[in-house]
C-alpha atoms as a PDB file:
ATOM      1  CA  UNK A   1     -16.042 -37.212   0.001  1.00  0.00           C
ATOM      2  CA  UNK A   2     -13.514 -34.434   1.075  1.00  0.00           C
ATOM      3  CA  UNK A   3     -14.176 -32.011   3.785  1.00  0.00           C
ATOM      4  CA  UNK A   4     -13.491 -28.826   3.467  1.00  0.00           C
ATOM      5  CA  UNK A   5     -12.154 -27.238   7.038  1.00  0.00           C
ATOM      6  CA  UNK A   6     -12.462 -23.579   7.320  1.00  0.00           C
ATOM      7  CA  UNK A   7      -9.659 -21.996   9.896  1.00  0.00           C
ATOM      8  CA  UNK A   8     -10.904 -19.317  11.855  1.00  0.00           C
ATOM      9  CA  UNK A   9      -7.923 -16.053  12.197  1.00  0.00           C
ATOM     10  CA  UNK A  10      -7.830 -13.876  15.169  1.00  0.00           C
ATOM     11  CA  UNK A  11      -6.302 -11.394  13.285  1.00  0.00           C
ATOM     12  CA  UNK A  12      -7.617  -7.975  12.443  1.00  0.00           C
ATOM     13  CA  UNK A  13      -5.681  -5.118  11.553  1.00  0.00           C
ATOM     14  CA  UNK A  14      -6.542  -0.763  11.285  1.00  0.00           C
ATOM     15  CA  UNK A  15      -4.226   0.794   8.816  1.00  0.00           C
ATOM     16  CA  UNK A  16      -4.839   4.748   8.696  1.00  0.00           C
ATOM     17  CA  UNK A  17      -4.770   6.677   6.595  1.00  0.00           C
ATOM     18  CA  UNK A  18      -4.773   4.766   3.574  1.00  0.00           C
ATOM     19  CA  UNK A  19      -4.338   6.520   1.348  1.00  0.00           C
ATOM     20  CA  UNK A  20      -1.063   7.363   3.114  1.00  0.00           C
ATOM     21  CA  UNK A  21       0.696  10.289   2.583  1.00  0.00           C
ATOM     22  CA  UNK A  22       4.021  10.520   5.383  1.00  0.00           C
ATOM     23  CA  UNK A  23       3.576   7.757   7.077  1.00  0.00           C
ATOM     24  CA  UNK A  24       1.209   4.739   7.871  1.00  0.00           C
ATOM     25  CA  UNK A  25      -0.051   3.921  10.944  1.00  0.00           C
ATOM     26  CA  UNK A  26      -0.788  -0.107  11.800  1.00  0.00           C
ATOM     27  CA  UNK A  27      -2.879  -0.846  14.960  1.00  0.00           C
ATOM     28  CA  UNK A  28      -2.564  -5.175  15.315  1.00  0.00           C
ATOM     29  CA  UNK A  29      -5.888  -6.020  17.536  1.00  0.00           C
ATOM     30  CA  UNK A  30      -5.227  -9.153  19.472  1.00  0.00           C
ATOM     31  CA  UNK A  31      -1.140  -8.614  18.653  1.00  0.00           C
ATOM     32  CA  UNK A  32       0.706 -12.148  19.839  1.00  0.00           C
ATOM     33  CA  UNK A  33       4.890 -12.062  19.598  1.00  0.00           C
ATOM     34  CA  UNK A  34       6.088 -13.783  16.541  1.00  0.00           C
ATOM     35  CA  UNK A  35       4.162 -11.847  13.854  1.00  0.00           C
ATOM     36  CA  UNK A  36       5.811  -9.832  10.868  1.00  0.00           C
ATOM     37  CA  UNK A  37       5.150  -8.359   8.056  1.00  0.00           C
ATOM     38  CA  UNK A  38       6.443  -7.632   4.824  1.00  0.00           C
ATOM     39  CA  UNK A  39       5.656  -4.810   2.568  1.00  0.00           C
ATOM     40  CA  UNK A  40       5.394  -4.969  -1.582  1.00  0.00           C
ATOM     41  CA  UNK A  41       5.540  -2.436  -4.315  1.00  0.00           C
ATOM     42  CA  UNK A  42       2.839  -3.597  -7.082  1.00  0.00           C
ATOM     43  CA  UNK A  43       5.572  -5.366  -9.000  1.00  0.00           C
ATOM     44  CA  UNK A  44       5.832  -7.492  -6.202  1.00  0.00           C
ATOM     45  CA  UNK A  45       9.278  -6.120  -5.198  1.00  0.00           C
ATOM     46  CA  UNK A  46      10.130  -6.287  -1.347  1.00  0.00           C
ATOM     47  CA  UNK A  47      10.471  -3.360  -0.117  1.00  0.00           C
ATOM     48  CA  UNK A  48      10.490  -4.192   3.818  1.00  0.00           C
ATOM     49  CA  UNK A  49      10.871  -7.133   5.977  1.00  0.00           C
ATOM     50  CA  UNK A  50      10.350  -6.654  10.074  1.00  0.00           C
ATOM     51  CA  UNK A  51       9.343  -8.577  12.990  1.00  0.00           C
ATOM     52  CA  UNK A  52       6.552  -6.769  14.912  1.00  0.00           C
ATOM     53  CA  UNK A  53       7.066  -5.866  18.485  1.00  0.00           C
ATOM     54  CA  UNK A  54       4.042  -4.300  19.629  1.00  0.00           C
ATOM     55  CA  UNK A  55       0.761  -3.689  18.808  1.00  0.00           C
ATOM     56  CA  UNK A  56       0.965  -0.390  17.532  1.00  0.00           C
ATOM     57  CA  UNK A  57       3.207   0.123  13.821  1.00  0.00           C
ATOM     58  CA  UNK A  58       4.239   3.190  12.384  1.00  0.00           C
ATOM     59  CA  UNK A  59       5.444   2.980   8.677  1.00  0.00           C
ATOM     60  CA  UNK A  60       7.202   6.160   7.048  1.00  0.00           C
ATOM     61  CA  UNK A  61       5.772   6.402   3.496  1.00  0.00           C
ATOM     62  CA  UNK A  62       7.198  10.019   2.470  1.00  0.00           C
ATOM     63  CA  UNK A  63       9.866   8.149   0.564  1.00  0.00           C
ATOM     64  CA  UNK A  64       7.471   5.335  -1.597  1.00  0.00           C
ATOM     65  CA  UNK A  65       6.354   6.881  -5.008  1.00  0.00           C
ATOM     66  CA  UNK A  66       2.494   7.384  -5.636  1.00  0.00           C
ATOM     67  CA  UNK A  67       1.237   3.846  -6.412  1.00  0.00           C
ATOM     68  CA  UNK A  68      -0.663   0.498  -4.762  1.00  0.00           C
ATOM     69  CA  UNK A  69       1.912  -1.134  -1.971  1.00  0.00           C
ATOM     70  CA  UNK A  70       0.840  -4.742  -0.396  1.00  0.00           C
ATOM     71  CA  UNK A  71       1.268  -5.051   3.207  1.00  0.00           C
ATOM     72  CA  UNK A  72       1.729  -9.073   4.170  1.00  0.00           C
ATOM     73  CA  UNK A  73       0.778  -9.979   7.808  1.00  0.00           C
ATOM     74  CA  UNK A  74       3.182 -13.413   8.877  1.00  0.00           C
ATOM     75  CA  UNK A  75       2.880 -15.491  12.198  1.00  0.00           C
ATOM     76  CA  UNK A  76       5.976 -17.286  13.310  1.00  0.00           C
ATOM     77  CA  UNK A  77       6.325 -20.275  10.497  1.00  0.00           C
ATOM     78  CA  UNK A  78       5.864 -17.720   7.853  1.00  0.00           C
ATOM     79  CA  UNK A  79       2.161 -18.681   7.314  1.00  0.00           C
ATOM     80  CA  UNK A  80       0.653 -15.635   5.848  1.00  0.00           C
ATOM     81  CA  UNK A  81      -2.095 -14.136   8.093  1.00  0.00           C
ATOM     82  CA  UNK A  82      -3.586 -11.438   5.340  1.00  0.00           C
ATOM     83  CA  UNK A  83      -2.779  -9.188   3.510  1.00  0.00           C
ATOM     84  CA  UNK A  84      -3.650  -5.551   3.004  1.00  0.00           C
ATOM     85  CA  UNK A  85      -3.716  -2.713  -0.033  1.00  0.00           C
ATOM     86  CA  UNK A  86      -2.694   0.067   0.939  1.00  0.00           C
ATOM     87  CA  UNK A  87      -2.486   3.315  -1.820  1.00  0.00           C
ATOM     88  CA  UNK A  88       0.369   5.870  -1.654  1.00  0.00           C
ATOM     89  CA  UNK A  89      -0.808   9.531  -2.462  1.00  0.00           C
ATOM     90  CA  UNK A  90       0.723  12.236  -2.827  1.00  0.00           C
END
């Protein structure tokens, strides 16, 4: 019989606003060095790529048109951590 093994992720994330308007502002809780993150249009485009240096993120969102964007949390072997909607208004 197969096991299933359930991984436990110290990772939690605050993302305010959302929706975001100018900017987007990314507080990492528990931030370790080696995480980045990678940020999606809904068509699955990649819009940005960056390696996170500290705990606290600011994103500028005044250029992104009014839409759903996907926000994808890596550690340092590209293993996805989670990922987050986040809505563009206007």
């Amino acid at each position: 019989m197969n096991q299933i093994i359930e991984f436990e992720i110290d990772f939690q994330v605050n993302l305010y606003p959302n929706p975001a308007i100018e900017q987007l502002n990314v507080h990492i809780d528990n931030y370790k060095s080696g995480y980045s993150f990678q940020l999606y249009d809904a068509l699955g485009k990649l819009l940005v790529v960056k390696k996170i240096e500290s705990e606290d993120i600011v994103l500028p969102f005044s250029s992104y048109s009014t839409g759903l964007y996907f926000l994808v949390f890596l550690e340092e072997a590209d293993k996805k951590l989670k990922t987050y909607k986040v809505q563009k208004s206007h």
